[in-house]
PDB file of N, CA and C in Angstrom:
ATOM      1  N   UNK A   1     -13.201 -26.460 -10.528  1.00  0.00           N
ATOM      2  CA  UNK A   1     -11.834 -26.050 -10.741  1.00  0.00           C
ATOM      3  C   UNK A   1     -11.203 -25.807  -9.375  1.00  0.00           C
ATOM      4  N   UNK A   2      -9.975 -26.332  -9.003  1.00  0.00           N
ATOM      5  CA  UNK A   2      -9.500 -26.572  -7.929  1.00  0.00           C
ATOM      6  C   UNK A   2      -8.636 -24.978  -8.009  1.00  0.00           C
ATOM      7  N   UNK A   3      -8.107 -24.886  -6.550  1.00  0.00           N
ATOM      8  CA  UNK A   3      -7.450 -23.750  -6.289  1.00  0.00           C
ATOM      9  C   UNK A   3      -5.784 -23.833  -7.319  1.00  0.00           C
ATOM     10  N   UNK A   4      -5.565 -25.241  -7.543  1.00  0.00           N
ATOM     11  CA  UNK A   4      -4.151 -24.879  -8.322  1.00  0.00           C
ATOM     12  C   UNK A   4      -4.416 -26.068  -9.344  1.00  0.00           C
ATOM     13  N   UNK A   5      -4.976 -25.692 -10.017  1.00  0.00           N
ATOM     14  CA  UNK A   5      -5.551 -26.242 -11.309  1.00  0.00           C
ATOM     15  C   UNK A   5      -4.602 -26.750 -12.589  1.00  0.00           C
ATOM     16  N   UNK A   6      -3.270 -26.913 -12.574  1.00  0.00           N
ATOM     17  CA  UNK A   6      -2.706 -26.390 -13.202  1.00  0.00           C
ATOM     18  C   UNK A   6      -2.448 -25.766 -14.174  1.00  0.00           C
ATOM     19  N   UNK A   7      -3.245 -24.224 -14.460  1.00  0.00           N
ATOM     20  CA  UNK A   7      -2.499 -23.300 -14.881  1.00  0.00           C
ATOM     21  C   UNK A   7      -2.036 -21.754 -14.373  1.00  0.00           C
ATOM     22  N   UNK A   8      -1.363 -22.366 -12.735  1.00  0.00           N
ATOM     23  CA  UNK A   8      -0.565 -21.664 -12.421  1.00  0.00           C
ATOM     24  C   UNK A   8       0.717 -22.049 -11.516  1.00  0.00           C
ATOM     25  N   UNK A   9       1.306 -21.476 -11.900  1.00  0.00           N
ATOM     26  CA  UNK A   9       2.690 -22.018 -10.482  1.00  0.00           C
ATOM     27  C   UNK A   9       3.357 -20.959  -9.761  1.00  0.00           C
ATOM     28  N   UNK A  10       2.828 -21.460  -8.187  1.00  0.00           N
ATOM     29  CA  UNK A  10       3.946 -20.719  -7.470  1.00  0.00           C
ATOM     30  C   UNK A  10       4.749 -20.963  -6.462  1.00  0.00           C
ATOM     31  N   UNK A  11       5.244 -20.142  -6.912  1.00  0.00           N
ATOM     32  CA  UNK A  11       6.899 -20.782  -5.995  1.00  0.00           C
ATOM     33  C   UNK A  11       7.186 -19.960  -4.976  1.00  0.00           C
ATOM     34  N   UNK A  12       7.502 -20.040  -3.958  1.00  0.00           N
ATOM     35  CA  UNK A  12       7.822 -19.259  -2.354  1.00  0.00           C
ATOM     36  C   UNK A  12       9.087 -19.117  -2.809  1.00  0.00           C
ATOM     37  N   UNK A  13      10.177 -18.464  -2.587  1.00  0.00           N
ATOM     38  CA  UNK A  13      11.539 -18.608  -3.002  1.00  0.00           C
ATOM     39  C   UNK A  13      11.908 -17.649  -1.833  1.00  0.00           C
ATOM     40  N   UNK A  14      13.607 -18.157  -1.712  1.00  0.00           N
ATOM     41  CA  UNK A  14      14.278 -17.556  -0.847  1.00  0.00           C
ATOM     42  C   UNK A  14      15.092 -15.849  -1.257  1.00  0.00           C
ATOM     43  N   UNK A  15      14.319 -15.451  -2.569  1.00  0.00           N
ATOM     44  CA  UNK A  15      15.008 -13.842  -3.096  1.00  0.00           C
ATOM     45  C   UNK A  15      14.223 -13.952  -4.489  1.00  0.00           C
ATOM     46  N   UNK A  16      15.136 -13.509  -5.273  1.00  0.00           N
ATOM     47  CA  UNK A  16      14.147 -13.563  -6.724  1.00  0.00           C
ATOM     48  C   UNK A  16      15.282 -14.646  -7.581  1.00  0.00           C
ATOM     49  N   UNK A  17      14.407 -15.887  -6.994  1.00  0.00           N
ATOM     50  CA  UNK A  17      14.947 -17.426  -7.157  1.00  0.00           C
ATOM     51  C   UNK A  17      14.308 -17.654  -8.651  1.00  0.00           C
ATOM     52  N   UNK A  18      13.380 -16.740  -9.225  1.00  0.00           N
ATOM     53  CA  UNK A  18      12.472 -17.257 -10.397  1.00  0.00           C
ATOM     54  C   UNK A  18      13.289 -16.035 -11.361  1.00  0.00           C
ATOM     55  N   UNK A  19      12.987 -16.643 -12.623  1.00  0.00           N
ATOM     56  CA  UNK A  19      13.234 -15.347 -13.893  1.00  0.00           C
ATOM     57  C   UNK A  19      11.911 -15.683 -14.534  1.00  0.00           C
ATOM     58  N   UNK A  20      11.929 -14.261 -15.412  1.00  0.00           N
ATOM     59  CA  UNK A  20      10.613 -13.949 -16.162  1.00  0.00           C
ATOM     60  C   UNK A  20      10.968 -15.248 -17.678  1.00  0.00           C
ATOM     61  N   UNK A  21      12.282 -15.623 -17.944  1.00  0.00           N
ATOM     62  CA  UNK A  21      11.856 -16.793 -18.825  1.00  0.00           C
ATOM     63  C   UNK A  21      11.088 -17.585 -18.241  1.00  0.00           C
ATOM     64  N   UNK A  22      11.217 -18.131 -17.312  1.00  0.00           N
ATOM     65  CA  UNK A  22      10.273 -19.412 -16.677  1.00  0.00           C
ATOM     66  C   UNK A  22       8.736 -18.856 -17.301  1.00  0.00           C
ATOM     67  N   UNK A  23       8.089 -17.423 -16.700  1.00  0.00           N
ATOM     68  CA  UNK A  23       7.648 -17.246 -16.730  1.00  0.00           C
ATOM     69  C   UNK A  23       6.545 -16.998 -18.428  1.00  0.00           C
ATOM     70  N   UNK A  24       7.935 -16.660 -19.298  1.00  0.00           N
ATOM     71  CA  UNK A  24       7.554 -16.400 -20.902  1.00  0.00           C
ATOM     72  C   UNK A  24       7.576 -18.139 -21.294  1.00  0.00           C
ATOM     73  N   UNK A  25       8.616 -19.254 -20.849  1.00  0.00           N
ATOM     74  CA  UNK A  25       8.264 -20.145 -21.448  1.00  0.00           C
ATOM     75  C   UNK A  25       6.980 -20.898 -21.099  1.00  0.00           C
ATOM     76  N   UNK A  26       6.406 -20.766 -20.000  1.00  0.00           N
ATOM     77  CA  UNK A  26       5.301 -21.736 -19.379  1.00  0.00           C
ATOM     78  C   UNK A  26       3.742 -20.629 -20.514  1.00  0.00           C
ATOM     79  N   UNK A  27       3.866 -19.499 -20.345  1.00  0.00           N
ATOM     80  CA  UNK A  27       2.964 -18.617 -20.815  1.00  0.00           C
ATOM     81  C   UNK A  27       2.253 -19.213 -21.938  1.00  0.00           C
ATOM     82  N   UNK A  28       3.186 -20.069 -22.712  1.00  0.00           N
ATOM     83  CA  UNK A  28       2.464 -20.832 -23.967  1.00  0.00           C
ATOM     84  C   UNK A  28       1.409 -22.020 -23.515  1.00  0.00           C
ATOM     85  N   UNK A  29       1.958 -22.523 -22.555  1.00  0.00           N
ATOM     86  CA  UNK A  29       1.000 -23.369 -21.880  1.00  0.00           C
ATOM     87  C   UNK A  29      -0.039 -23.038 -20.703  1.00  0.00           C
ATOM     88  N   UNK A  30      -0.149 -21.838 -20.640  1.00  0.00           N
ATOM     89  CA  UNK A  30      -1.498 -21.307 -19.643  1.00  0.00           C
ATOM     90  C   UNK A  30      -0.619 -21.302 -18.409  1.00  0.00           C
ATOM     91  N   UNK A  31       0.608 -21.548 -18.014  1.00  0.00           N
ATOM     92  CA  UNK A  31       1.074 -21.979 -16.643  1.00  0.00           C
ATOM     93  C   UNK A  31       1.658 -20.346 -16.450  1.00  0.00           C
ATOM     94  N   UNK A  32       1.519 -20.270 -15.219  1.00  0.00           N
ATOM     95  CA  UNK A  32       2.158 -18.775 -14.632  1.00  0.00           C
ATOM     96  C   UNK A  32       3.601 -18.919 -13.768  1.00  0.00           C
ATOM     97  N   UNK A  33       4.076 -18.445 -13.659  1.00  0.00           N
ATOM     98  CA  UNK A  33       5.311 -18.414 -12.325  1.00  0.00           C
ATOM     99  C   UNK A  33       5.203 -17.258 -11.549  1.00  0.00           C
ATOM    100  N   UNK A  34       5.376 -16.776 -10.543  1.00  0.00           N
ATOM    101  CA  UNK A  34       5.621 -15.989  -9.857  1.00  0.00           C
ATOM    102  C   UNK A  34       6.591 -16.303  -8.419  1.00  0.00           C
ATOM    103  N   UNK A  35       6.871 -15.575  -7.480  1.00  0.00           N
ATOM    104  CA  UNK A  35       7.629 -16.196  -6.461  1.00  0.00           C
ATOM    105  C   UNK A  35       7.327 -14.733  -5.164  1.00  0.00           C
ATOM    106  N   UNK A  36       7.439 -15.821  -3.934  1.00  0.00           N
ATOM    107  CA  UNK A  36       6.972 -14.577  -2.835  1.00  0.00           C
ATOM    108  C   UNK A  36       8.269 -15.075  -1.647  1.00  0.00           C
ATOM    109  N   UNK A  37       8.781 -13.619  -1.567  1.00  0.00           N
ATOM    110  CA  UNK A  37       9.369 -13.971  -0.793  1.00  0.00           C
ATOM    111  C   UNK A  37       8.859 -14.312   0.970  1.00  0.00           C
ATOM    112  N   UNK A  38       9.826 -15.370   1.561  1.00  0.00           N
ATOM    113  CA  UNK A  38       9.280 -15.461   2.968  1.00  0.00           C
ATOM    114  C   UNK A  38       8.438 -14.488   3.860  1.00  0.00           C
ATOM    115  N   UNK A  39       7.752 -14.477   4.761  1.00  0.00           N
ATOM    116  CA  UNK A  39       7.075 -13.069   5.419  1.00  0.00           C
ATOM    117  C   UNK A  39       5.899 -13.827   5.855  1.00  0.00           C
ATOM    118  N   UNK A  40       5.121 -13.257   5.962  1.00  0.00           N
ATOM    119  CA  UNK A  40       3.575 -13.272   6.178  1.00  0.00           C
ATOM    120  C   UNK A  40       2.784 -13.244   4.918  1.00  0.00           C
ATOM    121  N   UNK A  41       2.872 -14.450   4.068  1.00  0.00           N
ATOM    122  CA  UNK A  41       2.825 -14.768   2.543  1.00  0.00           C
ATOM    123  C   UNK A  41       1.451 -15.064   2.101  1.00  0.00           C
ATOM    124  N   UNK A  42       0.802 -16.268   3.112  1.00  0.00           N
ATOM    125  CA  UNK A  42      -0.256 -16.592   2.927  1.00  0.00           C
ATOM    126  C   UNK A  42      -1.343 -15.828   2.109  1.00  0.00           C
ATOM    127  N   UNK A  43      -1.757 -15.055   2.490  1.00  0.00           N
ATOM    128  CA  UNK A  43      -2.666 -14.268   1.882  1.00  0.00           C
ATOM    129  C   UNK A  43      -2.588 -14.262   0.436  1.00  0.00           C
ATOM    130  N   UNK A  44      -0.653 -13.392   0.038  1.00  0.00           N
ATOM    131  CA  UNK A  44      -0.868 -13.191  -1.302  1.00  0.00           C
ATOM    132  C   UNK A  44      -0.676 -14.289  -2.229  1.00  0.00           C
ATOM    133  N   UNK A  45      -0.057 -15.445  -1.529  1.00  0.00           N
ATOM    134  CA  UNK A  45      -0.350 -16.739  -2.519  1.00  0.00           C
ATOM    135  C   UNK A  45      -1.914 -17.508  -2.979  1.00  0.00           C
ATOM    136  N   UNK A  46      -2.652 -16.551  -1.560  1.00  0.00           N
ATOM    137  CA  UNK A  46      -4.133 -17.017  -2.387  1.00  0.00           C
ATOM    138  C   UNK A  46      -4.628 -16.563  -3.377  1.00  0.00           C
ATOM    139  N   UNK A  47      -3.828 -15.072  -3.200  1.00  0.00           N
ATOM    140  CA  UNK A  47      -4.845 -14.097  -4.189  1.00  0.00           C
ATOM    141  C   UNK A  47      -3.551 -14.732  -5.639  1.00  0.00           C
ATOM    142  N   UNK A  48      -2.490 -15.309  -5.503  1.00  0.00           N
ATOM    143  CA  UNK A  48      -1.644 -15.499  -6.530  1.00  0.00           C
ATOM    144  C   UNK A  48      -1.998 -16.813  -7.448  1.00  0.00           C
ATOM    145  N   UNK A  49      -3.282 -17.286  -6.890  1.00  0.00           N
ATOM    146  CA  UNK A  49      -3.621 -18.638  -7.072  1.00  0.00           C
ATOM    147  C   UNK A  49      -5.183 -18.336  -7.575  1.00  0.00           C
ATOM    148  N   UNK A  50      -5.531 -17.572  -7.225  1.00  0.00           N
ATOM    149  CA  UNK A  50      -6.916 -16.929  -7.716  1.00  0.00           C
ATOM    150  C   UNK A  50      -6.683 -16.605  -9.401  1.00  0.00           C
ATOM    151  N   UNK A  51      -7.792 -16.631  -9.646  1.00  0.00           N
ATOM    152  CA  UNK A  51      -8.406 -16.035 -11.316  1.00  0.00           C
ATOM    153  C   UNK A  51      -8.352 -14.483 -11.238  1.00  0.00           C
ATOM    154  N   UNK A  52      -7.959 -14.047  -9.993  1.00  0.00           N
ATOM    155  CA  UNK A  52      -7.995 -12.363 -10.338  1.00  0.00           C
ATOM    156  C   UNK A  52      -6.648 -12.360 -10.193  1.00  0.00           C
ATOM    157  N   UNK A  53      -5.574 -12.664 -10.883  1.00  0.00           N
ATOM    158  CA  UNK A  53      -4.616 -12.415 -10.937  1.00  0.00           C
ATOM    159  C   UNK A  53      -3.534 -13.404 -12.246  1.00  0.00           C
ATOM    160  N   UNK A  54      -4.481 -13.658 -12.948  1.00  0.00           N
ATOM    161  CA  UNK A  54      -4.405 -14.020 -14.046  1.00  0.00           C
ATOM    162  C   UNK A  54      -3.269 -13.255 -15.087  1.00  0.00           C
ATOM    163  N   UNK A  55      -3.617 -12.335 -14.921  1.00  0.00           N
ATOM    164  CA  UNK A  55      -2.466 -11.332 -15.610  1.00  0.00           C
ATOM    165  C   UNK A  55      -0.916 -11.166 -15.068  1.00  0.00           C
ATOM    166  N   UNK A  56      -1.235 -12.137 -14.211  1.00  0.00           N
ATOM    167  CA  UNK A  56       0.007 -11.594 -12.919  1.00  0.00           C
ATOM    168  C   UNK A  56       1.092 -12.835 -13.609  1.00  0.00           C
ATOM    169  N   UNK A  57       2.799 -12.659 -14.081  1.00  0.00           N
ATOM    170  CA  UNK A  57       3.525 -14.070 -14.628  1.00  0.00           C
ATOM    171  C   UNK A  57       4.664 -13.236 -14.685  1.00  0.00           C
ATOM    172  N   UNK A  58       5.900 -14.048 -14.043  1.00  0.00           N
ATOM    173  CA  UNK A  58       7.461 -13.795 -13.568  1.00  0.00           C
ATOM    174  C   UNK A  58       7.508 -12.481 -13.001  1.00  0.00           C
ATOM    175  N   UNK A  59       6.952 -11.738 -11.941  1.00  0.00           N
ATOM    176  CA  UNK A  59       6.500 -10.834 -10.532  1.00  0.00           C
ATOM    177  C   UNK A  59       7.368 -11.721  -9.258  1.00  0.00           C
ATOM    178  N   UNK A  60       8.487 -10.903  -8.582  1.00  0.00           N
ATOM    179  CA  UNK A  60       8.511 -11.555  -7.160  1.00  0.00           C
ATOM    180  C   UNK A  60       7.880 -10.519  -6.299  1.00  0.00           C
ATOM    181  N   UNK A  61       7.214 -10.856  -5.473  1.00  0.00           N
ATOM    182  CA  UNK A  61       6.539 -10.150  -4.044  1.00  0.00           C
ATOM    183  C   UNK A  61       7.115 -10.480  -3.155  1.00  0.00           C
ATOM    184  N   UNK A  62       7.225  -9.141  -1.966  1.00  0.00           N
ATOM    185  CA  UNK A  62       7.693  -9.598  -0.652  1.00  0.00           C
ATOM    186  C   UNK A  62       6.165  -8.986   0.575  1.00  0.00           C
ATOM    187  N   UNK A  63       6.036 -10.139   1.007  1.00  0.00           N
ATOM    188  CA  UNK A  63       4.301  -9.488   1.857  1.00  0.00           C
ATOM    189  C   UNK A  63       4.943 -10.131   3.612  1.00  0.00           C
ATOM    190  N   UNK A  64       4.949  -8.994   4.136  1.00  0.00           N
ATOM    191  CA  UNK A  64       5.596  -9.068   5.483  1.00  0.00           C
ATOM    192  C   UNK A  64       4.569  -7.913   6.329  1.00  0.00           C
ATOM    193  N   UNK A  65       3.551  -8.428   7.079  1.00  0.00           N
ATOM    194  CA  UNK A  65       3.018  -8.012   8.165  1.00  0.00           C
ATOM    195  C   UNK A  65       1.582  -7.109   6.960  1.00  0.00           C
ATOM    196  N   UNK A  66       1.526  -5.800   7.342  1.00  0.00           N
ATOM    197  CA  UNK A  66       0.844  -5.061   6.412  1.00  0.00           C
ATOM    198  C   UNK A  66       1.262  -4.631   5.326  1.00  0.00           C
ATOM    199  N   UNK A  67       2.311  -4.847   4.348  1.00  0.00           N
ATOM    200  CA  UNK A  67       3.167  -4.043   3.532  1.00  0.00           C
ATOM    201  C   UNK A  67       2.952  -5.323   2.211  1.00  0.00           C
ATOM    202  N   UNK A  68       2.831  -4.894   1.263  1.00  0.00           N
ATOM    203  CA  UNK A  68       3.215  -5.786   0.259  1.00  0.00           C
ATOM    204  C   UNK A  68       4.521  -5.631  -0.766  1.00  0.00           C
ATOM    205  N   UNK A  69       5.639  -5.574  -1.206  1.00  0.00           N
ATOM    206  CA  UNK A  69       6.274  -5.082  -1.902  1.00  0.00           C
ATOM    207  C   UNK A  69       6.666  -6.072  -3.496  1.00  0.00           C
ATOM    208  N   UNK A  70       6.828  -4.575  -4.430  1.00  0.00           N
ATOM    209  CA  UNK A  70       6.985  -5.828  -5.689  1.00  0.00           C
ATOM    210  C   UNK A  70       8.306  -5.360  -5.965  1.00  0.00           C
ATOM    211  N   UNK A  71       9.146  -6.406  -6.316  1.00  0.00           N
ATOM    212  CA  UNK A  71      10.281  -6.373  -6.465  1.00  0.00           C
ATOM    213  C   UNK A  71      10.505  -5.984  -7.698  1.00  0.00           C
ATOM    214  N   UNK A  72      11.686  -5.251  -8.413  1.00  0.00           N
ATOM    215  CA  UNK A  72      11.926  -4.811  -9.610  1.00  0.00           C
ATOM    216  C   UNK A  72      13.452  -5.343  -9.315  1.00  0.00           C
ATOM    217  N   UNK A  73      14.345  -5.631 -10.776  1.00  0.00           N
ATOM    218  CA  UNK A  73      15.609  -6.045 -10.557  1.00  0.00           C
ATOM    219  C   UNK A  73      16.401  -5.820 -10.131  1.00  0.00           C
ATOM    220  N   UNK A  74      17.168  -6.461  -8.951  1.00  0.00           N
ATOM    221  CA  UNK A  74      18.057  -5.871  -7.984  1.00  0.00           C
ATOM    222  C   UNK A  74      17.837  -5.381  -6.877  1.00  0.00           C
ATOM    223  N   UNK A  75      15.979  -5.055  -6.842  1.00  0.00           N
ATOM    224  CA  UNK A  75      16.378  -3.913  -5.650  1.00  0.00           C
ATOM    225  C   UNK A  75      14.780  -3.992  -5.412  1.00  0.00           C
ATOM    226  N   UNK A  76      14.337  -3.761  -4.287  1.00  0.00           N
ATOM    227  CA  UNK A  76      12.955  -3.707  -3.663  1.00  0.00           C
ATOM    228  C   UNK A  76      12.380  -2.333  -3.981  1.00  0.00           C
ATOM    229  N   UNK A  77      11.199  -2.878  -5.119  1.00  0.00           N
ATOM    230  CA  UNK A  77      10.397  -1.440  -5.721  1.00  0.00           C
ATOM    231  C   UNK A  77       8.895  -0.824  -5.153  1.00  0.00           C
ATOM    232  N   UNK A  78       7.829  -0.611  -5.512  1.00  0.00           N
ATOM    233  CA  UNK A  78       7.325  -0.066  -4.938  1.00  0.00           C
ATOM    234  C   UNK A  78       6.453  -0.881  -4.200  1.00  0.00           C
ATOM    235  N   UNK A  79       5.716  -0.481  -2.701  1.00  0.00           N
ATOM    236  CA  UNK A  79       5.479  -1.409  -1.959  1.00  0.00           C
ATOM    237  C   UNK A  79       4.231  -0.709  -1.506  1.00  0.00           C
ATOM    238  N   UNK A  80       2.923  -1.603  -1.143  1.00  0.00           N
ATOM    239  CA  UNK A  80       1.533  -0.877  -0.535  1.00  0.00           C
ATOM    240  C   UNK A  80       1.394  -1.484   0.393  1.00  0.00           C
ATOM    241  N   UNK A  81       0.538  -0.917   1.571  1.00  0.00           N
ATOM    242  CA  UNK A  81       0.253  -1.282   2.786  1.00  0.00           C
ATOM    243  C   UNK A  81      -1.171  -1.468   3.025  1.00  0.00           C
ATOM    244  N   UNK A  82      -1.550  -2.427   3.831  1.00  0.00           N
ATOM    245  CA  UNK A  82      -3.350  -2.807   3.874  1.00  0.00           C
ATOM    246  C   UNK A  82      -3.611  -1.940   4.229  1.00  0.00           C
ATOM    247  N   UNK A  83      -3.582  -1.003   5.318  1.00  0.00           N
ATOM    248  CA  UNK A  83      -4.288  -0.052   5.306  1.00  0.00           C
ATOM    249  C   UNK A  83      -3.562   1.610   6.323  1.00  0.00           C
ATOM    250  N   UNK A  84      -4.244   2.197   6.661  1.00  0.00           N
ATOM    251  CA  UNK A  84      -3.109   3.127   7.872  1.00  0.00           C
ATOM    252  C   UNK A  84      -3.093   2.906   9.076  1.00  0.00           C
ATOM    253  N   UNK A  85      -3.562   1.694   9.953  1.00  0.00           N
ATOM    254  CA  UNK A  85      -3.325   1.439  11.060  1.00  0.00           C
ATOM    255  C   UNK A  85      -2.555   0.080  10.573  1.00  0.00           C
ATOM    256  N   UNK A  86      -1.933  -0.828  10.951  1.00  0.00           N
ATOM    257  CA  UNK A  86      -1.279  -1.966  11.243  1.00  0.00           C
ATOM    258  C   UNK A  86      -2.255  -2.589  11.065  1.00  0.00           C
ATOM    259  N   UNK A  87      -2.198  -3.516  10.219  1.00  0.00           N
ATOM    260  CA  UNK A  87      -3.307  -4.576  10.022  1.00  0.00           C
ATOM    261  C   UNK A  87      -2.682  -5.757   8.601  1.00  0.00           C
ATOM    262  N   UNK A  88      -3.358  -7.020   9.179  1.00  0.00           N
ATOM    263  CA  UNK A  88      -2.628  -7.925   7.942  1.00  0.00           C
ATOM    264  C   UNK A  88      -3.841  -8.040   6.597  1.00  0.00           C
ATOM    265  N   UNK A  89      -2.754  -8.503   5.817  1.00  0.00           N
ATOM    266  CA  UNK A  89      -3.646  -8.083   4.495  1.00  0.00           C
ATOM    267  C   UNK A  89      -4.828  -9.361   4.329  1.00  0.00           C
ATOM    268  N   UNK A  90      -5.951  -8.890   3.552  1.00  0.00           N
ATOM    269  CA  UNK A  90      -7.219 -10.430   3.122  1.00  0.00           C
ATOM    270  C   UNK A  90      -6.840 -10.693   1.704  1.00  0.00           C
ATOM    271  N   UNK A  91      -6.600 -11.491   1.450  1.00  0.00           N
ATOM    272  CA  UNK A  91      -6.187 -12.235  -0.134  1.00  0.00           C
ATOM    273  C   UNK A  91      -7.436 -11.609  -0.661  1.00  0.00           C
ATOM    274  N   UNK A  92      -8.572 -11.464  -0.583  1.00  0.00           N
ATOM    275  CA  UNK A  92      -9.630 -10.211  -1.379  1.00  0.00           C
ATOM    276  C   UNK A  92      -9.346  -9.154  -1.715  1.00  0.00           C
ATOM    277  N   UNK A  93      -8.911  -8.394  -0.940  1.00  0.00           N
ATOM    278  CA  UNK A  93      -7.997  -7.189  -1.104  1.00  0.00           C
ATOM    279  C   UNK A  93      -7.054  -6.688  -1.817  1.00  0.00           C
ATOM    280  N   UNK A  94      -5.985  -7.623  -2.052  1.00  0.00           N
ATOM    281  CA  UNK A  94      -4.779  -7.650  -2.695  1.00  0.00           C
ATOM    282  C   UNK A  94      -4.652  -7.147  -3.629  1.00  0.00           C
ATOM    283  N   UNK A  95      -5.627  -7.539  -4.857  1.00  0.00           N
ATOM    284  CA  UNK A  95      -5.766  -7.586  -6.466  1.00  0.00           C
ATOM    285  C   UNK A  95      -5.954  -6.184  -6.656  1.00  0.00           C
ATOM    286  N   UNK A  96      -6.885  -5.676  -5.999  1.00  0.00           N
ATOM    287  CA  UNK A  96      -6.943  -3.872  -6.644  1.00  0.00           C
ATOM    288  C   UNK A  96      -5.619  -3.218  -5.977  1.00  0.00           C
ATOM    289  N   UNK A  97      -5.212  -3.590  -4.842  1.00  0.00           N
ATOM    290  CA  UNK A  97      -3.991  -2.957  -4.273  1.00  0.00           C
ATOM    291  C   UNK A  97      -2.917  -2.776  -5.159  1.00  0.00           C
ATOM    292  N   UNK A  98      -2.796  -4.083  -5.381  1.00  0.00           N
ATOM    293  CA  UNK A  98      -1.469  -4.193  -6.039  1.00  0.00           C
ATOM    294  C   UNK A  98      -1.895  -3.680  -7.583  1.00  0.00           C
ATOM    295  N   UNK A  99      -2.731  -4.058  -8.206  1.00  0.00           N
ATOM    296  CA  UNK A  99      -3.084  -3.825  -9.330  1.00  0.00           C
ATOM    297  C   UNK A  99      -3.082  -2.029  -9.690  1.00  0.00           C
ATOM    298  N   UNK A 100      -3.644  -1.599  -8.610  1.00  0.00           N
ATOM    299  CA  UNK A 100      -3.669   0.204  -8.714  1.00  0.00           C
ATOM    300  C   UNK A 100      -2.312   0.562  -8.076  1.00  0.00           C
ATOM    301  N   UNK A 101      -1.752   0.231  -7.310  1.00  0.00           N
ATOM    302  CA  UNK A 101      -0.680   0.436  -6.629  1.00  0.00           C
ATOM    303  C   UNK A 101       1.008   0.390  -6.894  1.00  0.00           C
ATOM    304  N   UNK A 102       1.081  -0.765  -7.279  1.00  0.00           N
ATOM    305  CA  UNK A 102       2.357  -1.443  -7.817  1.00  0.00           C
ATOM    306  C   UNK A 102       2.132  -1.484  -9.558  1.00  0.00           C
ATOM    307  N   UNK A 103       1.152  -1.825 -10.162  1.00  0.00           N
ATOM    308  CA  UNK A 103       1.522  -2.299 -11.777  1.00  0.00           C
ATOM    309  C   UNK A 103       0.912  -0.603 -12.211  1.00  0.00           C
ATOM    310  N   UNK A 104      -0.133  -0.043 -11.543  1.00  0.00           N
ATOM    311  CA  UNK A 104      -0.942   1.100 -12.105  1.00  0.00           C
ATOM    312  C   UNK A 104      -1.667   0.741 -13.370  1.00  0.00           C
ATOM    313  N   UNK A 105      -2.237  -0.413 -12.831  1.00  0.00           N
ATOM    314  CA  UNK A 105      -3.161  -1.231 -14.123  1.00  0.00           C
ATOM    315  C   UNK A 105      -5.212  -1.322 -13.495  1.00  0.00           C
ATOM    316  N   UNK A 106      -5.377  -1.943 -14.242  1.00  0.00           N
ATOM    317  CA  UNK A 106      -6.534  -2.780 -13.784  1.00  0.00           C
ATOM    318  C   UNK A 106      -6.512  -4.241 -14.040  1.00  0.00           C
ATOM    319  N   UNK A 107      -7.125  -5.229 -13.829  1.00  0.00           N
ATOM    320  CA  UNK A 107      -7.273  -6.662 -13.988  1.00  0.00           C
ATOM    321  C   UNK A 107      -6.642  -6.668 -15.677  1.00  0.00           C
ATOM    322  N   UNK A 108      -6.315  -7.179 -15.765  1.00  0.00           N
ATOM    323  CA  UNK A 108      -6.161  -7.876 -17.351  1.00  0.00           C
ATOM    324  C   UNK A 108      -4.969  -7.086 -17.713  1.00  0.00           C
ATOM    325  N   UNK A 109      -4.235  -6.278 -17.133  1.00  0.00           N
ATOM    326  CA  UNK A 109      -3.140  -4.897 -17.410  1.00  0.00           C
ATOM    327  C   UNK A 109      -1.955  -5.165 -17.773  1.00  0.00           C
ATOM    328  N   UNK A 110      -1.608  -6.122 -16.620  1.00  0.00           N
ATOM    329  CA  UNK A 110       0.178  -6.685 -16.919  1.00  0.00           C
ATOM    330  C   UNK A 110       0.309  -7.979 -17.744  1.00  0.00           C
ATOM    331  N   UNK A 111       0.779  -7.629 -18.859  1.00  0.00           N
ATOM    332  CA  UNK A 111       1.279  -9.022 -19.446  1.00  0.00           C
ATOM    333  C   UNK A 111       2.793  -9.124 -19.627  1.00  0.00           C
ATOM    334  N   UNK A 112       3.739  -9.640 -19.874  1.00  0.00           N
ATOM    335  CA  UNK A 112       5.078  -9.634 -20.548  1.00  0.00           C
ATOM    336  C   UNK A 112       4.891 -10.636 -21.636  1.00  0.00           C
ATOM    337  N   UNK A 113       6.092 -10.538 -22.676  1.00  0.00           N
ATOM    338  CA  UNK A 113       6.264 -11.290 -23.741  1.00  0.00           C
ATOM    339  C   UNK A 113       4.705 -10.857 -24.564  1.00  0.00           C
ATOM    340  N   UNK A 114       4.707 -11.504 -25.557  1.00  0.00           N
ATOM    341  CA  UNK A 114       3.861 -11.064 -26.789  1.00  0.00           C
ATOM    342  C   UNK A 114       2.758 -11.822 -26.486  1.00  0.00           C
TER     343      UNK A 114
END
C-alpha cells in the first residue's frame, strides 16, 4: 500500500480553500480531504497521509516552524507546539499531539457526518 493509496486526499490550500462537504461527500468512498495551510507543512502532510490519521476528514491545519494550528471557522483555533525549546515537528509525533491537543480525542475520535 502506497503512501497515497487512494483513500485519501490532500490538498495544500492557500486559507480554508476546502469545506467539510468535500469532505462528507468523498467519506462514502473511503477518500478523506483535508487542507494545510502554506508553512513548514511537510511533516504534517505525512502524518496526513498516514493510517494514523484516518479519523482525520474536512480539518484545515496551519504547521509553521514548531507550532501546529487547527483552524476552526473564520478564525485560527487551538494550536500545539513540538516541544518547549524551538524545534520542527517529526510526522511521528503529530498524531498524539494533535489528537490530545487540538481534537481531545484518541486515534479513531474525530469523525463528522454519520
Amino acid at each position: 500500500m502506497g503512501l497515497l493509496d487512494g483513500k485519501v486526499a490532500i490538498v495544500t490550500a492557500a486559507g480554508r480553500g476546502i469545506g467539510r462537504g468535500e469532505a462528507l461527500e468523498g467519506k462514502r468512498y473511503g477518500v478523506r480531504a483535508n487542507a494545510v495551510v502554506p508553512g513548514s507543512s511537510a511533516p504534517i502532510v505525512a502524518w496526513l497521509a498516514s493510517d494514523e490519521s484516518l479519523h482525520v476528514t474536512g480539518q484545515v491545519f496551519r504547521a509553521v516552524g514548531e507550532e501546529i494550528a487547527h483552524y476552526q471557522p473564520w478564525k485560527v483555533g487551538t494550536a500545539v507546539k513540538a516541544g518547549k525549546q524551538p524545534q520542527r515537528w517529526e510526522a511521528a509525533k503529530i498524531g498524539d499531539a494533535v489528537n490530545t491537543h487540538i481534537f481531545g480525542t484518541t486515534i479513531g475520535g474525530l469523525q463528522i457526518g454519520g
